[in-house]
C-alpha atoms as a PDB file:
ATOM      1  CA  UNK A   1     218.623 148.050 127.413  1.00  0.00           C
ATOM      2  CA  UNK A   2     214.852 147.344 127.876  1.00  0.00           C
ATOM      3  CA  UNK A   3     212.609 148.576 125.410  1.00  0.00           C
ATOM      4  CA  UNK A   4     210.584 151.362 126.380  1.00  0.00           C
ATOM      5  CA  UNK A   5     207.384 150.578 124.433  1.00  0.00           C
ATOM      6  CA  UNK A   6     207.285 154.507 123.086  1.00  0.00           C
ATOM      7  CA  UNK A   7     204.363 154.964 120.340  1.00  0.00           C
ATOM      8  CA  UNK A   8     206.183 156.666 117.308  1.00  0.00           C
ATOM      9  CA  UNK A   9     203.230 158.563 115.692  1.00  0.00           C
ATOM     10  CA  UNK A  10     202.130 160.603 119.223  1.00  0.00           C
ATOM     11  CA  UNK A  11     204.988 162.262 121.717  1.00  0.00           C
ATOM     12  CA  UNK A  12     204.043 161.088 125.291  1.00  0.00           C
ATOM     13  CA  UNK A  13     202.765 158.030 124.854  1.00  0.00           C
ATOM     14  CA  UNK A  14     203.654 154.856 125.846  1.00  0.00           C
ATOM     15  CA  UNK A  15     201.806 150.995 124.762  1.00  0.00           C
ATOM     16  CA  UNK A  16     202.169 148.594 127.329  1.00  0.00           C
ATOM     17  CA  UNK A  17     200.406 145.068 125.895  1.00  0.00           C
ATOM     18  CA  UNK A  18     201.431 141.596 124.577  1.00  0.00           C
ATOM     19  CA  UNK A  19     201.873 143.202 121.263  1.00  0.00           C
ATOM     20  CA  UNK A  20     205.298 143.627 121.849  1.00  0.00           C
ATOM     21  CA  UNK A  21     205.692 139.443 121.789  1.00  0.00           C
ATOM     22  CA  UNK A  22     207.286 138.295 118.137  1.00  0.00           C
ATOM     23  CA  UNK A  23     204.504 135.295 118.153  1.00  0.00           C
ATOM     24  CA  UNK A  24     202.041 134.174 120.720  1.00  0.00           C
ATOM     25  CA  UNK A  25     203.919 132.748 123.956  1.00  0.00           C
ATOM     26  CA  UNK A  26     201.137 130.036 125.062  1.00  0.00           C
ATOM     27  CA  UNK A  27     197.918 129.557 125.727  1.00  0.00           C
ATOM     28  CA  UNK A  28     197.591 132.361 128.456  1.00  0.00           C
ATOM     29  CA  UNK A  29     200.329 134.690 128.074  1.00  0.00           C
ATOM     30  CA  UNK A  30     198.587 136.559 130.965  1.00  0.00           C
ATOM     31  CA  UNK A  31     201.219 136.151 133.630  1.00  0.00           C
ATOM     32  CA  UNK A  32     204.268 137.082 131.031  1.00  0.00           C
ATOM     33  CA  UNK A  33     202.143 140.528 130.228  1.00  0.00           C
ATOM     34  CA  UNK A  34     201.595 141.097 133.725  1.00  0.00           C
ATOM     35  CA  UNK A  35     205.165 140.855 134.519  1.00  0.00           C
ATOM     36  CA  UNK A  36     206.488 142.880 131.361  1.00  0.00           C
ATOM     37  CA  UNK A  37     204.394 145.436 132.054  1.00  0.00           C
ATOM     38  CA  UNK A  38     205.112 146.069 136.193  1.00  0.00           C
ATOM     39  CA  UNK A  39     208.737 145.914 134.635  1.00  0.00           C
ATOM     40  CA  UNK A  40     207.945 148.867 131.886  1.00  0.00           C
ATOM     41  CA  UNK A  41     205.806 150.821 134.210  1.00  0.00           C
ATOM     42  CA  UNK A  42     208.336 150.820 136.910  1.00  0.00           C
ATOM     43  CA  UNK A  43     211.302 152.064 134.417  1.00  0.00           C
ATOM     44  CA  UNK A  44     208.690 155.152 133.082  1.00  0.00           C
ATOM     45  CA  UNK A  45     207.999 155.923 136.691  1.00  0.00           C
ATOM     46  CA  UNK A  46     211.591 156.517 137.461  1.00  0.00           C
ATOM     47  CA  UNK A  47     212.357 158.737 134.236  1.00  0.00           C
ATOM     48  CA  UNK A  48     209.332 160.646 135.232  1.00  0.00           C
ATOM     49  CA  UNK A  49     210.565 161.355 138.422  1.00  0.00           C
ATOM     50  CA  UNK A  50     214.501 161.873 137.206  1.00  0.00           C
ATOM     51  CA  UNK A  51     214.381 163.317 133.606  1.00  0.00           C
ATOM     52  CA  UNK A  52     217.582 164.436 133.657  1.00  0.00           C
ATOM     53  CA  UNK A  53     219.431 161.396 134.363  1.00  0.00           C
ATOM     54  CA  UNK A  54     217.308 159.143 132.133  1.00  0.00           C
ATOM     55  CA  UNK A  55     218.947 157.430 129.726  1.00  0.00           C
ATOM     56  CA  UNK A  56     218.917 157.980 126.434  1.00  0.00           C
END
């Protein structure tokens, strides 16, 4: 299961940024953000379109 990046303190929002990374990745994590984030993203916009068969 991916994580889903959900913001505890606020319902509906979602933070999609290299904080999620235990320790810094290199010297331009760019590229790995990028890619985590099209991969996040893309999982939100199918629950959004599907709520009842997102998982839980």
């Amino acid at each position: 299961m991916i994580a889903k990046a959900i913001y505890y303190g606020l319902e509906n929002l979602s933070v999609f940024d290299g904080s999620v990374f235990p320790t810094s990745i290199g010297a331009n994590p760019q590229l790995s953000i990028y890619g985590l984030v099209a991969k996040l993203v893309t999982q939100l916009a199918e629950e959004m379109r599907s709520p009842m068969t997102a998982a839980v």
